[in-house]
Protein backbone atom coordinates (compact mmCIF):
# COMPACT_ATOMS: atom_id res chain seq x y z
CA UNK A 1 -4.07 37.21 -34.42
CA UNK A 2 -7.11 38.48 -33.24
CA UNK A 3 -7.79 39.68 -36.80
CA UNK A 4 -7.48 35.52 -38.05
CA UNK A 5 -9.70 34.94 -34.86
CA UNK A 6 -12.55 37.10 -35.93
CA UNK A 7 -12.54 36.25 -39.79
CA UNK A 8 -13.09 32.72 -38.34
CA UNK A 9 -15.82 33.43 -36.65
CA UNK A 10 -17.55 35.14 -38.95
CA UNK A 11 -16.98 32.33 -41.50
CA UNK A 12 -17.92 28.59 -41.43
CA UNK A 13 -14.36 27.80 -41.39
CA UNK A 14 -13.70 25.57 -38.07
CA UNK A 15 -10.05 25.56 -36.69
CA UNK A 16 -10.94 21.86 -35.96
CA UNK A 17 -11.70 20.31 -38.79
CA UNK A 18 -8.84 17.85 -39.43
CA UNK A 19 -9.28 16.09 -36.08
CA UNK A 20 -10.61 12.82 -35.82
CA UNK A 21 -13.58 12.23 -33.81
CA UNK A 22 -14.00 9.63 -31.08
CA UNK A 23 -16.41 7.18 -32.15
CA UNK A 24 -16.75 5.85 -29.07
CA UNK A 25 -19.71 8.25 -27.95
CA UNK A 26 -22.39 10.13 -29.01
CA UNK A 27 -24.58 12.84 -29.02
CA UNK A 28 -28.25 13.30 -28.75
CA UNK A 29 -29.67 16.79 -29.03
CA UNK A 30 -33.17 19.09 -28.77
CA UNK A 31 -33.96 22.31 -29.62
CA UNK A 32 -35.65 24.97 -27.27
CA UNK A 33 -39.25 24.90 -27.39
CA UNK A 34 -42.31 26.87 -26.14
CA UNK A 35 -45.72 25.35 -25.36
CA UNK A 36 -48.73 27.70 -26.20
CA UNK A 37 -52.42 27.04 -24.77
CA UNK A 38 -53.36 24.92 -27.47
CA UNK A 39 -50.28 22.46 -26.85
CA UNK A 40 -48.35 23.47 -30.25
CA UNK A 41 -44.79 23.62 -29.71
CA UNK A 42 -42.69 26.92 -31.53
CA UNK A 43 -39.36 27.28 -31.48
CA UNK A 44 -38.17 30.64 -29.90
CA UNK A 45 -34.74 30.91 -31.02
CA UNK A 46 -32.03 28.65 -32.87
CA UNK A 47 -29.51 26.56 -31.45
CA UNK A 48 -27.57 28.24 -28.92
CA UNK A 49 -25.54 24.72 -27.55
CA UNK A 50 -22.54 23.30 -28.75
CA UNK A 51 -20.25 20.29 -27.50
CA UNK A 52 -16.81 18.77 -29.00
CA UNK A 53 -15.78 15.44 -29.59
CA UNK A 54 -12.24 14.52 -30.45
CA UNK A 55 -9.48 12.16 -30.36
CA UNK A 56 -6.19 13.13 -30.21
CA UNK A 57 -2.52 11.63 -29.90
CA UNK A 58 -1.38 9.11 -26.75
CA UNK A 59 -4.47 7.87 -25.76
CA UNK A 60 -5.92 11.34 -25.43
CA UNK A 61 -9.93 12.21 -25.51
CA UNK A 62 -10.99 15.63 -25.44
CA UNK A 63 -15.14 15.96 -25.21
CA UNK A 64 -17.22 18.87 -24.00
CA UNK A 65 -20.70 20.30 -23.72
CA UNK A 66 -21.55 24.24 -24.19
CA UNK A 67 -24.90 25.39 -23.01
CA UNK A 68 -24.94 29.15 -25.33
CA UNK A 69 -27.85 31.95 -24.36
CA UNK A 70 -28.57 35.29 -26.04
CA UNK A 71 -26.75 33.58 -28.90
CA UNK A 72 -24.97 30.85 -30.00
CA UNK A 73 -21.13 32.72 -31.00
CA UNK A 74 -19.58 32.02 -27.18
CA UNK A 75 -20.71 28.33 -27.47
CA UNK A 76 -19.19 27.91 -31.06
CA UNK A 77 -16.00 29.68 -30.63
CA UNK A 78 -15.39 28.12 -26.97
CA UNK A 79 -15.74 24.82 -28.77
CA UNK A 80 -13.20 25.40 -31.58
CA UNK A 81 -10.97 27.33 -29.23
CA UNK A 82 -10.40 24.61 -26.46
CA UNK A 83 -10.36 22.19 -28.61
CA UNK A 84 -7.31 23.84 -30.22
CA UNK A 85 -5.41 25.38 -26.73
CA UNK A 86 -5.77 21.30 -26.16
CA UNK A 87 -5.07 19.06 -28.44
CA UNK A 88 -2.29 20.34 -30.97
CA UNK A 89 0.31 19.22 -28.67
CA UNK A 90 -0.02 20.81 -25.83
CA UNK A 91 -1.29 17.44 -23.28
CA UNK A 92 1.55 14.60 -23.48
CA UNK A 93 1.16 11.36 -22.02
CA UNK A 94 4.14 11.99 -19.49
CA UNK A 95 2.40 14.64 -17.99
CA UNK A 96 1.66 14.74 -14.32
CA UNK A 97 -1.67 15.65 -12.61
CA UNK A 98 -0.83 19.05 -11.89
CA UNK A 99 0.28 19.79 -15.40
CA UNK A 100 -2.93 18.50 -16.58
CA UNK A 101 -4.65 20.80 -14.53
CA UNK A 102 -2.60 23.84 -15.57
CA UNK A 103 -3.09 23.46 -18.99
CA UNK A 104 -6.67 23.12 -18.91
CA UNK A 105 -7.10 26.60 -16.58
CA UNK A 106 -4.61 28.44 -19.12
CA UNK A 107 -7.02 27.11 -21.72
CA UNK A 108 -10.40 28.54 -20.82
CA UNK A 109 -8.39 31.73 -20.39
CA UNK A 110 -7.09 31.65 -23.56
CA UNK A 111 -10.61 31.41 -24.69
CA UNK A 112 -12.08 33.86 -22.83
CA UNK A 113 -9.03 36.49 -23.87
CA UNK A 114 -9.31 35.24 -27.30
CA UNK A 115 -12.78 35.71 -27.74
CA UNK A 116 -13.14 39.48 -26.23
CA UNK A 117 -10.09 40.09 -28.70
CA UNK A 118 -12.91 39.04 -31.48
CA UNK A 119 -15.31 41.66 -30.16
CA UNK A 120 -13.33 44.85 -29.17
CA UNK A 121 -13.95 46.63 -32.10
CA UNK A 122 -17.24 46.13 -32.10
CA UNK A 123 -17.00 46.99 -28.45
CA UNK A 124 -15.32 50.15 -28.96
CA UNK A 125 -17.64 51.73 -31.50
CA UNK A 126 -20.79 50.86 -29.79
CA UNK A 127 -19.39 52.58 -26.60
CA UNK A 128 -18.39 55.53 -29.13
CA UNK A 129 -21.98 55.61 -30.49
CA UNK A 130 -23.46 55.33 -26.96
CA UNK A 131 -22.41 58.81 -26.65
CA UNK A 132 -24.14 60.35 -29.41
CA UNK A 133 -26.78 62.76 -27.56
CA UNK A 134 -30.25 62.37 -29.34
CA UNK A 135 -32.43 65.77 -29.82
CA UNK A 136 -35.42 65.89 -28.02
CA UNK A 137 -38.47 64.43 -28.63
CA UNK A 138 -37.12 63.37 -32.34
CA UNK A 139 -34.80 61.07 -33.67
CA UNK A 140 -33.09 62.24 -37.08
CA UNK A 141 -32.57 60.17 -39.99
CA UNK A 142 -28.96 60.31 -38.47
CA UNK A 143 -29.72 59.70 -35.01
CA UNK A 144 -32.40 56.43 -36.10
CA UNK A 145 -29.09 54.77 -38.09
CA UNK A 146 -27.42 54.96 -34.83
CA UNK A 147 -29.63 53.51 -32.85
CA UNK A 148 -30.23 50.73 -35.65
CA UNK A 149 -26.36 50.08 -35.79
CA UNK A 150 -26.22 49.74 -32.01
CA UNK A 151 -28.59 47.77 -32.19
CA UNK A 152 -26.99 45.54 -34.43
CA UNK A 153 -23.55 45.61 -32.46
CA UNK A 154 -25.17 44.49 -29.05
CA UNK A 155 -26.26 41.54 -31.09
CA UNK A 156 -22.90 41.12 -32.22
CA UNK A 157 -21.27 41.67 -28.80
CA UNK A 158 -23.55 40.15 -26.54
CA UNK A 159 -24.30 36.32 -25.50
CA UNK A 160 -22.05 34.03 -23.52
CA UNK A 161 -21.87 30.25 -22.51
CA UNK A 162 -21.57 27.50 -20.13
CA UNK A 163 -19.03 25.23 -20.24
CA UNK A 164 -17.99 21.60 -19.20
CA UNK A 165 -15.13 19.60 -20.51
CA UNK A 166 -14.12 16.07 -19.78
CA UNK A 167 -10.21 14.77 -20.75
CA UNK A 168 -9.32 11.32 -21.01
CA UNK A 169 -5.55 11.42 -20.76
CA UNK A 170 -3.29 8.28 -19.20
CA UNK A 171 -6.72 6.41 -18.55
CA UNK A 172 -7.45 9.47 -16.19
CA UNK A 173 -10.91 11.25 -16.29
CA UNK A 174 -10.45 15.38 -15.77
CA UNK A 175 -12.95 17.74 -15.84
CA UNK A 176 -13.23 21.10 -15.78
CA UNK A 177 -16.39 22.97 -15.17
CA UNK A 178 -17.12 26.50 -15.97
CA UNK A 179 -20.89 26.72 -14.73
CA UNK A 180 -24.42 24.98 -14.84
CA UNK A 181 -23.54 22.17 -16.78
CA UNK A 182 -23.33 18.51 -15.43
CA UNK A 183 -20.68 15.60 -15.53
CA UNK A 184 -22.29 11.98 -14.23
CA UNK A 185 -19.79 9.08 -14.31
CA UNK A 186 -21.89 5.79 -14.49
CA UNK A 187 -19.54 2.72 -12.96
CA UNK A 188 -20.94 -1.18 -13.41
CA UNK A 189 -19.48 -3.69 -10.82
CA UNK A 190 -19.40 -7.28 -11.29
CA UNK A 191 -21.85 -7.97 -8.44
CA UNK A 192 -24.98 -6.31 -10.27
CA UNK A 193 -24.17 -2.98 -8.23
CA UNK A 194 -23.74 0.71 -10.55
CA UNK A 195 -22.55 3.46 -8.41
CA UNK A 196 -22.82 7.25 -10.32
CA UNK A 197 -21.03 10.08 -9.37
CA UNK A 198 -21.74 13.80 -10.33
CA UNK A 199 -18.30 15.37 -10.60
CA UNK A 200 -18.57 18.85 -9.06
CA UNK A 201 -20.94 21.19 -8.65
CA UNK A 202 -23.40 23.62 -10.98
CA UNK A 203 -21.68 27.22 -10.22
CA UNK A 204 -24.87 28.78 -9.64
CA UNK A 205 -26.69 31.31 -7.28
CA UNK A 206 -27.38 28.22 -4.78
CA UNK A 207 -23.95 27.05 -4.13
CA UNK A 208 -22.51 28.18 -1.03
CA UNK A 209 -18.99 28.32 -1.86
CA UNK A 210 -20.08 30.53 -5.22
CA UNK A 211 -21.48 32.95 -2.95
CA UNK A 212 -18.92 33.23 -0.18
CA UNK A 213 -16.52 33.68 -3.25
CA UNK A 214 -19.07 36.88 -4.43
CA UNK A 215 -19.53 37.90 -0.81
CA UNK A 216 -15.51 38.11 -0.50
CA UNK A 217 -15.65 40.38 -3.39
CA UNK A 218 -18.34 42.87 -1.45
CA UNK A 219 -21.20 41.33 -3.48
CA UNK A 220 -24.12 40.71 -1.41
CA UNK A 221 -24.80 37.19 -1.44
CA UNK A 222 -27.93 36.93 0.21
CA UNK A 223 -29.59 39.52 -2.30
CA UNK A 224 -27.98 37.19 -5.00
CA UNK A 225 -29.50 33.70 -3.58
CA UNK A 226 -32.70 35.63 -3.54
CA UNK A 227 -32.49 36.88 -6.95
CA UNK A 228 -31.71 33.51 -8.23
CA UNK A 229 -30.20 34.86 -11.21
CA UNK A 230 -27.35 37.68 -12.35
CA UNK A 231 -28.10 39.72 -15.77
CA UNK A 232 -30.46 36.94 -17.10
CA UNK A 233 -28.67 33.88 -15.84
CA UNK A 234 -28.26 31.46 -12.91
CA UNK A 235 -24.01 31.03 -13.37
CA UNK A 236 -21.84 32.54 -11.26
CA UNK A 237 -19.13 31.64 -13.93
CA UNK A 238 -19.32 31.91 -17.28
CA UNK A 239 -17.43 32.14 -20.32
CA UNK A 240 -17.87 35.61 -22.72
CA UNK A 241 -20.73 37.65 -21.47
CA UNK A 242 -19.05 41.10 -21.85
CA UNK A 243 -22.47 42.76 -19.31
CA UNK A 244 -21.37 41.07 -16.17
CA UNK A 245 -17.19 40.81 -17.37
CA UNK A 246 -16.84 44.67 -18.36
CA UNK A 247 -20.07 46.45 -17.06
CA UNK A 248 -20.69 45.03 -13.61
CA UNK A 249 -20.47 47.83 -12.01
CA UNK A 250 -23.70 48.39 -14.20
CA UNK A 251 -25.49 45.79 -12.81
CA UNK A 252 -27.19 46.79 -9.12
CA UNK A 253 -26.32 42.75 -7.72
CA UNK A 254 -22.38 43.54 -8.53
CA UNK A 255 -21.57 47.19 -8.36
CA UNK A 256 -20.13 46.47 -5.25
CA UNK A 257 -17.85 43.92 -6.56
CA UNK A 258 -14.48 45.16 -5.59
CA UNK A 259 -12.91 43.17 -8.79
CA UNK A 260 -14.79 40.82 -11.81
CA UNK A 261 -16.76 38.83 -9.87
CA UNK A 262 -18.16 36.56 -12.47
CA UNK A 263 -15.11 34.72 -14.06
CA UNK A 264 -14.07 31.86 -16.43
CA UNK A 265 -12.46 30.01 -14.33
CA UNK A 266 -12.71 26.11 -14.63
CA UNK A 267 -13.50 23.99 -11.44
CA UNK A 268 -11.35 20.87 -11.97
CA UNK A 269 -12.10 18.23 -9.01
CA UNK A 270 -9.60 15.52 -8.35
CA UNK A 271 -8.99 13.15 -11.58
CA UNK A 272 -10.69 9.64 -11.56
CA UNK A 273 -8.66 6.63 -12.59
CA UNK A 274 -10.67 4.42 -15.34
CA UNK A 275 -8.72 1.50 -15.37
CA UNK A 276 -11.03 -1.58 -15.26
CA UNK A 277 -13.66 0.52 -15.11
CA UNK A 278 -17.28 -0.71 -17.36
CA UNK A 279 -19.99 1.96 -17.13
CA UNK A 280 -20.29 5.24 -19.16
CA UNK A 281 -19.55 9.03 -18.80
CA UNK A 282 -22.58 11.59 -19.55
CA UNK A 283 -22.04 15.28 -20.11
CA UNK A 284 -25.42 16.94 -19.96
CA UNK A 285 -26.29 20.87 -21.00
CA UNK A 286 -27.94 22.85 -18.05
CA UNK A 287 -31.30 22.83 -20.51
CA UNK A 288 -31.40 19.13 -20.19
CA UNK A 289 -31.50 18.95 -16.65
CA UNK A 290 -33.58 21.55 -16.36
CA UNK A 291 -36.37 19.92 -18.49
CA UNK A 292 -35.94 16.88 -16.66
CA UNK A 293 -35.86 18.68 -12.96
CA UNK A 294 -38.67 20.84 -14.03
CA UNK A 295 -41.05 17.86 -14.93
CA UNK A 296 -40.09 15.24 -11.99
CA UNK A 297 -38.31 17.50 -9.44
CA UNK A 298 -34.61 17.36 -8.67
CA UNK A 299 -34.72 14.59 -6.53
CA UNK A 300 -33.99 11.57 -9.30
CA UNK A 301 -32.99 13.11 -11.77
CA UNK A 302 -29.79 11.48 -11.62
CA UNK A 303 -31.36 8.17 -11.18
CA UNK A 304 -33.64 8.57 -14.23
CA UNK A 305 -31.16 9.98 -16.46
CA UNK A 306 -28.91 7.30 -15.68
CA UNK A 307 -31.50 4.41 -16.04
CA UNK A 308 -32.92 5.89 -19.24
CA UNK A 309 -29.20 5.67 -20.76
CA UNK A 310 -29.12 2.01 -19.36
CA UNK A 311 -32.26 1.06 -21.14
CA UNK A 312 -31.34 2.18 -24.46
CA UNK A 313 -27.66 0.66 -24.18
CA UNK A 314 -29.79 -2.88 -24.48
CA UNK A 315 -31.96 -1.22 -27.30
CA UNK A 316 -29.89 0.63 -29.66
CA UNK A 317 -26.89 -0.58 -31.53
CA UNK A 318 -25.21 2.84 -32.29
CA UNK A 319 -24.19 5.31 -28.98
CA UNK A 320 -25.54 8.36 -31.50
CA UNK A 321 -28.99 6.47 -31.18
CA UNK A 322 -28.59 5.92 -27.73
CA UNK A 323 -28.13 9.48 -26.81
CA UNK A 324 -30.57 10.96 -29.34
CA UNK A 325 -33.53 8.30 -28.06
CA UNK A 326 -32.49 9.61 -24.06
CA UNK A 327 -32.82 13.16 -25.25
CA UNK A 328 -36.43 12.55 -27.00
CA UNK A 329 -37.36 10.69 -24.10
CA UNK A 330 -36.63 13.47 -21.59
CA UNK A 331 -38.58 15.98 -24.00
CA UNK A 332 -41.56 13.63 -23.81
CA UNK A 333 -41.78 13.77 -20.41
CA UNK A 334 -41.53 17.41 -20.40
CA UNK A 335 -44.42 17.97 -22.53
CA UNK A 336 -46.46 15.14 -21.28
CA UNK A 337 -46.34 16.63 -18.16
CA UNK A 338 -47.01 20.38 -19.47
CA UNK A 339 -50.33 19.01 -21.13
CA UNK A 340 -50.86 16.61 -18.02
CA UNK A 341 -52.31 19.75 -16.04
CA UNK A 342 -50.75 18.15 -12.97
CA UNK A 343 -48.81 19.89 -10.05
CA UNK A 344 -45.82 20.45 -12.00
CA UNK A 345 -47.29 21.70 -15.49
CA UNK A 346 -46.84 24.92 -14.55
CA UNK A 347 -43.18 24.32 -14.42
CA UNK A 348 -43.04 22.59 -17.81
CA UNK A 349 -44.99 25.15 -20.45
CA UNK A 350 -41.14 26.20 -22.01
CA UNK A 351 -37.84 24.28 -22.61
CA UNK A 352 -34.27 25.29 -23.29
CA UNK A 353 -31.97 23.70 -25.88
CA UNK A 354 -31.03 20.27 -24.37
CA UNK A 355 -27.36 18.00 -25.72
CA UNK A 356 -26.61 15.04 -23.95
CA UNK A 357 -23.01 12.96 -24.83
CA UNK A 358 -22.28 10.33 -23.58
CA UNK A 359 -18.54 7.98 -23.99
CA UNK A 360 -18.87 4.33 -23.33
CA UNK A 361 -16.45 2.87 -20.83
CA UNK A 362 -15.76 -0.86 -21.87
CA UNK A 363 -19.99 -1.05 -21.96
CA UNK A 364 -21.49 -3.47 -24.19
CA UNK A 365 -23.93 -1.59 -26.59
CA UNK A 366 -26.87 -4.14 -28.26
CA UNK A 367 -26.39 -6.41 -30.85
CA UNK A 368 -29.27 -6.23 -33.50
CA UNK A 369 -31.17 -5.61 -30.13
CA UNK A 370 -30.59 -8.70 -29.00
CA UNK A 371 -29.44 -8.97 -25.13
CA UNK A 372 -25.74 -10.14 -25.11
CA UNK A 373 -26.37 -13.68 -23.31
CA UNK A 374 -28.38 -15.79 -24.87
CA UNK A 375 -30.22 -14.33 -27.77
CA UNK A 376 -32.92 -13.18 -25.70
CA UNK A 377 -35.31 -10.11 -27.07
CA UNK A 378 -35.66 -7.23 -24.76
CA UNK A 379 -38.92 -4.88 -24.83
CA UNK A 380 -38.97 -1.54 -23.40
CA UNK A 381 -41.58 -1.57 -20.53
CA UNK A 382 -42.61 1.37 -18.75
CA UNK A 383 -42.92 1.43 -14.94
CA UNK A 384 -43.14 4.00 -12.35
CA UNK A 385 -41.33 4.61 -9.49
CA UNK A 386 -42.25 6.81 -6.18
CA UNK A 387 -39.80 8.49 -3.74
CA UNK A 388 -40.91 7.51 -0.31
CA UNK A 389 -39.13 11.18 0.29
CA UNK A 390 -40.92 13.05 -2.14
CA UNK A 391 -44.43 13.57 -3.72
CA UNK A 392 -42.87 13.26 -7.15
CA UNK A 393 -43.58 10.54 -9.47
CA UNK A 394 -41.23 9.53 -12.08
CA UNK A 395 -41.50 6.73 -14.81
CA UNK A 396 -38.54 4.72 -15.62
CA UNK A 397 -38.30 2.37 -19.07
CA UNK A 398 -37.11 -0.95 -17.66
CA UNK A 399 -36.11 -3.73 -20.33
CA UNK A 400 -38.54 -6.53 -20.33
CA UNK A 401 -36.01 -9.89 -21.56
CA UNK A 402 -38.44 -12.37 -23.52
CA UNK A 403 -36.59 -16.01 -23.96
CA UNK A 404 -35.91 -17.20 -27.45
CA UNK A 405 -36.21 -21.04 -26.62
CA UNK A 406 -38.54 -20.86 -23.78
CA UNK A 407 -35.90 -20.67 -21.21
CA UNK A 408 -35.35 -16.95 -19.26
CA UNK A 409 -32.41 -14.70 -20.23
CA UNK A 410 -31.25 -12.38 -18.00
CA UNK A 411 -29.44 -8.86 -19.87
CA UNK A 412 -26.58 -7.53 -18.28
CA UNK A 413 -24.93 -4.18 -16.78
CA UNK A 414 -28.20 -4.01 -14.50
CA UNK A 415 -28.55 -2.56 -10.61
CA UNK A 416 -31.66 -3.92 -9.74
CA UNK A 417 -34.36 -6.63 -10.85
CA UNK A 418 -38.11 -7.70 -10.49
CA UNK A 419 -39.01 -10.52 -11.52
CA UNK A 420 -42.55 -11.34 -12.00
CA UNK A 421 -44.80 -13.76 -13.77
CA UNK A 422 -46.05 -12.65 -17.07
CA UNK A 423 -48.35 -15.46 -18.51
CA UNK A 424 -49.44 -14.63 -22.21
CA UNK A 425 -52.37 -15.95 -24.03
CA UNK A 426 -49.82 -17.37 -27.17
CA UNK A 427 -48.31 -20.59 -27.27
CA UNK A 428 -44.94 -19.09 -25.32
CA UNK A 429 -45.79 -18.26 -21.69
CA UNK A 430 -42.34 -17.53 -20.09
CA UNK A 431 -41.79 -15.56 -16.93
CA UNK A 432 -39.64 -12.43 -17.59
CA UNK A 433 -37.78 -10.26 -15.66
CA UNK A 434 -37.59 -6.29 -15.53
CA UNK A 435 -34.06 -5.27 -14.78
CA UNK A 436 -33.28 -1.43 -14.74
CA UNK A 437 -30.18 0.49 -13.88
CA UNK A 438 -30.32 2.82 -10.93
CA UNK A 439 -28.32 5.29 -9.15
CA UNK A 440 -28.03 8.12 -6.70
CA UNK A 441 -28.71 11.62 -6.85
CA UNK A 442 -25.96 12.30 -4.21
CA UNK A 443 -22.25 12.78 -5.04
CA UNK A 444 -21.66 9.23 -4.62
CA UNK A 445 -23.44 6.14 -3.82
CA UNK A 446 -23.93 2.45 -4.63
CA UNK A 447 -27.45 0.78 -5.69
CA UNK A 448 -27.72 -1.85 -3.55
CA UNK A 449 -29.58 -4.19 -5.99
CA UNK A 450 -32.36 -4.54 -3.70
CA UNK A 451 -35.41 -2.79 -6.53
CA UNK A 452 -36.53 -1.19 -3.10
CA UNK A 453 -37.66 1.76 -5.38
CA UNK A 454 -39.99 -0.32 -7.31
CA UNK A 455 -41.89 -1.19 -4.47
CA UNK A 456 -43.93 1.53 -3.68
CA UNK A 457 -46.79 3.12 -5.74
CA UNK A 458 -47.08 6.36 -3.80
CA UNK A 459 -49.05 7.75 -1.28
CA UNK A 460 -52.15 8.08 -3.56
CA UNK A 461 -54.23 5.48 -5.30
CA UNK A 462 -54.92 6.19 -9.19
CA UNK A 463 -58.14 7.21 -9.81
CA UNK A 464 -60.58 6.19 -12.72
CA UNK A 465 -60.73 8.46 -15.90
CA UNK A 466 -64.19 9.39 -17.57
CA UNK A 467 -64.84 5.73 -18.81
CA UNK A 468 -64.34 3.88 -15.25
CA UNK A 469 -60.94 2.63 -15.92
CA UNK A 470 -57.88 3.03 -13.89
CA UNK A 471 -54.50 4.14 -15.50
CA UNK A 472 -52.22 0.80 -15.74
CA UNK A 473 -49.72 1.25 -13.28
CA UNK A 474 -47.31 -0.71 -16.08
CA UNK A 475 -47.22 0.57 -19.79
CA UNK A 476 -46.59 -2.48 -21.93
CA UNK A 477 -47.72 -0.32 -25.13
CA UNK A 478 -44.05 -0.32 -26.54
CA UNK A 479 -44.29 -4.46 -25.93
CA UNK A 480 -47.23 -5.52 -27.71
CA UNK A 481 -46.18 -3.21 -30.38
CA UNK A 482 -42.44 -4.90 -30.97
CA UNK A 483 -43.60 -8.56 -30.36
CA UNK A 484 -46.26 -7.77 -32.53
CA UNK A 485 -44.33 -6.98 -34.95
CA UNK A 486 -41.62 -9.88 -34.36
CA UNK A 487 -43.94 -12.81 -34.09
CA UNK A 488 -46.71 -11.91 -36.33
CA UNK A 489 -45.75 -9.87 -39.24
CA UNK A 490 -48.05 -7.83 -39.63
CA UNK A 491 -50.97 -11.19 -39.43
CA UNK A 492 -53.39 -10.38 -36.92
CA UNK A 493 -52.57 -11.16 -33.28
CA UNK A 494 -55.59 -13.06 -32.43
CA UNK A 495 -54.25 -15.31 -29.78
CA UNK A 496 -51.34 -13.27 -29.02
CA UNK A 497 -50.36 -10.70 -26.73
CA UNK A 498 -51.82 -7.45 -25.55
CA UNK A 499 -55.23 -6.45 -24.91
CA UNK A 500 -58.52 -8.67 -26.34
């Protein structure tokens, strides 16, 4: 078996193949990118992310998001692997909670068996050559192949991966969370009101239970917390990884470990029921959040991600737009503020590989981009938002609803509104209203409708640029652009809207 396991790998062969996919969600991705002086962007490694997407028998959804480093074999064959310890018939419908739960921890152990069972020859002869005692002073044509094969078997052995998976079985949402990853679960209420909550927490070198679990083990955890990372990597669990799984006592933060202390073991947190439930479900890769927390702080990020998703439900008529537009969005921001020289730049000059999915729960996506009232057309408009909390600043894409008949339409699946007068210079001068979606950053909490975080500008006034003019506090760029394009094609928009 492990034989059949390891051929796989090394092929393109996937054990998945034959499986439907869900086409209700999609998947926006970035690669990893590093910023150099002169503001070019370079790639510094392939693809090292995966994620799954699948629908099986009785109702069953299997999804998943795999955030890969020093490699991307752990991500790929943790992908293939659960999806197969999952759904060739091993969930039924008349399971109960518990069995759910058992299935899915014997799974990620099945993949992290199976996957050390790929690499133990390769294991094996590296430690063999590790032994080989080089003469002094002078490697050997025989001495410089070893080192050039071990160098080529720690690239075969090394690498692990992050893991999140989210299981739609019964109309029941499980997850199970092996590290940094993150799980949001957007709900829409009939009253206007969105509440989001993150399901579990990152298993990293900040959360306390991780590290009373490592101090159990004789692991200092205060040394760890002040390390902020183990052999490379925030995660205190992981999947693959043979460093910290075989050779921690090789590694000065766990030699004390009386047993493995970084394991594959899934978090699964109480299910959630979905039944009547209208929002969306967003699995995000630890490099996504990290691009986004590393340009605007941690504070929002939640609330932007969430309200970003929102926006381009109204825009985009396919969910694999959707999530690819959120994902070039966040990368924007990252590299706008890199080159921005602000406060936070220095935080922003690199990027990991970022993968967002995200599965539609009975939410309306656009129709020819049309808001799903009354025809109206809706215009991205950006608009910043302070926390009264924080020095952050964060911009948030609201959608600006422009009446087709001179009458106001209002979109739908929104938290908050504004509504302000916008008079126009054209023959059409309707009032329109900015309507976002926002949410917590907490476990769990309810917008209260109230656009209380629209309100404030920050503590500090804008200042002029080189030419005497301020910054406008609202981008309508994207606007005139797309009603431009609607109402004059491509004539000249003397008379019409945007600057004169």
């Amino acid at each position: 078996m492990a034989a059949q396991r390891r051929t796989l790998m090394q092929s393109h062969q996937s054990w998945t193949d034959d499986l439907p996919l869900c086409q209700m969600c999609g998947v926006g991705s970035a690669t990893n990118c590093v910023y150099s002086p002169d503001d070019k962007g370079t790639q510094s490694h392939p693809n090292e992310d995966g994620y799954l997407r699948f629908r099986g028998e009785d109702g069953c959804f299997l999804y998943g998001v795999f955030n890969g480093y020093d490699g991307g074999r752990v991500a790929s064959f943790a992908s293939q692997c659960l999806t197969a310890e999952l759904l060739l018939g091993q969930l039924k419908s008349n399971h109960t909670d518990s069995d759910v739960r058992r299935i899915l921890t014997q799974a990620f152990d099945v993949v992290e068996k199976s996957y050390f069972e790929t690499i133990d020859h390769a294991l094996a002869e590296k430690a063999h050559l590790s032994t080989y005692v080089l003469p002094h002073n002078e490697l050997s044509p025989q001495s410089q192949k070893v080192q050039e094969r071990l160098k080529e078997l720690e690239q075969e052995v090394s690498g692990g991966a992050t893991a999140v998976v989210a299981l739609i079985l019964n109309n029941k949402l499980y997850i199970a969370n092996v590290g940094t990853n993150r799980v949001l679960l957007c709900k829409s209420s009939s009253d206007g009101q969105n509440q989001v909550l993150q399901i579990g927490r990152p298993h990293n070198t900040d959360n306390e239970e991780e590290l009373q679990r490592l101090a159990a083990l004789g692991v200092d955890s205060a040394r760890v917390r002040q390390a902020g990372q183990i052999a490379g990597q925030s995660s205190t669990r992981r999947l693959g990884d043979y460093r910290v799984k075989l050779n921690y006592t090789e590694i000065d933060l766990l030699s004390a470990a009386k047993t493995k202390p970084i394991i594959a073991e899934p978090e699964i947190p109480v299910s959630q029921s979905l039944d009547s439930v209208t929002g969306f479900l967003l699995l995000l890769s630890e490099g996504l959040i990290n691009a986004l927390e590393s340009a605007h702080g941690t504070e929002q990020a939640n609330q932007e991600i969430v309200a970003m998703v929102a926006a381009e439900l109204a825009l985009q008529t396919s969910l694999e737009a959707v999530a690819q537009s959120v994902v070039e969005r966040v990368k924007r921001l990252h590299h706008d503020v890199y080159v921005s020289g602000r406060q936070r730049a220095s935080y922003c000059s690199q990027h990991e590989d970022m993968t967002l999915l995200i599965r539609t729960l009975n939410y309306p996506l656009a129709e020819g981009a049309l808001t799903p009232t009354q025809g109206g057309r809706v215009y991205p408009v950006s608009v910043p938002y302070s926390n009264s909390q924080s020095t952050s600043k964060t911009s948030v894409t609201l959608s600006l609803v422009m009446p087709s008949q001179n009458t106001l339409t209002n979109g739908t699946n929104t938290a908050s509104t504004l509504e302000e007068g916008t008079p126009t210079p054209g023959s059409q001068s309707p009032t329109a209203t900015l309507q976002s979606t926002n949410t917590q950053t907490q476990s769990s909490s309810s917008s209260s409708g109230d656009g209380s975080l629209f309100r404030q500008r920050g503590s500090q006034a804008a200042q002029p640029d080189e030419t005497g003019r301020v910054p406008p506090y609202v981008d309508f760029t994207q606007f005139y652009s797309l009603w431009g394009s609607d109402h004059c094609d491509g004539q000249s928009t003397q008379g019409g809207l945007g600057p004169q």
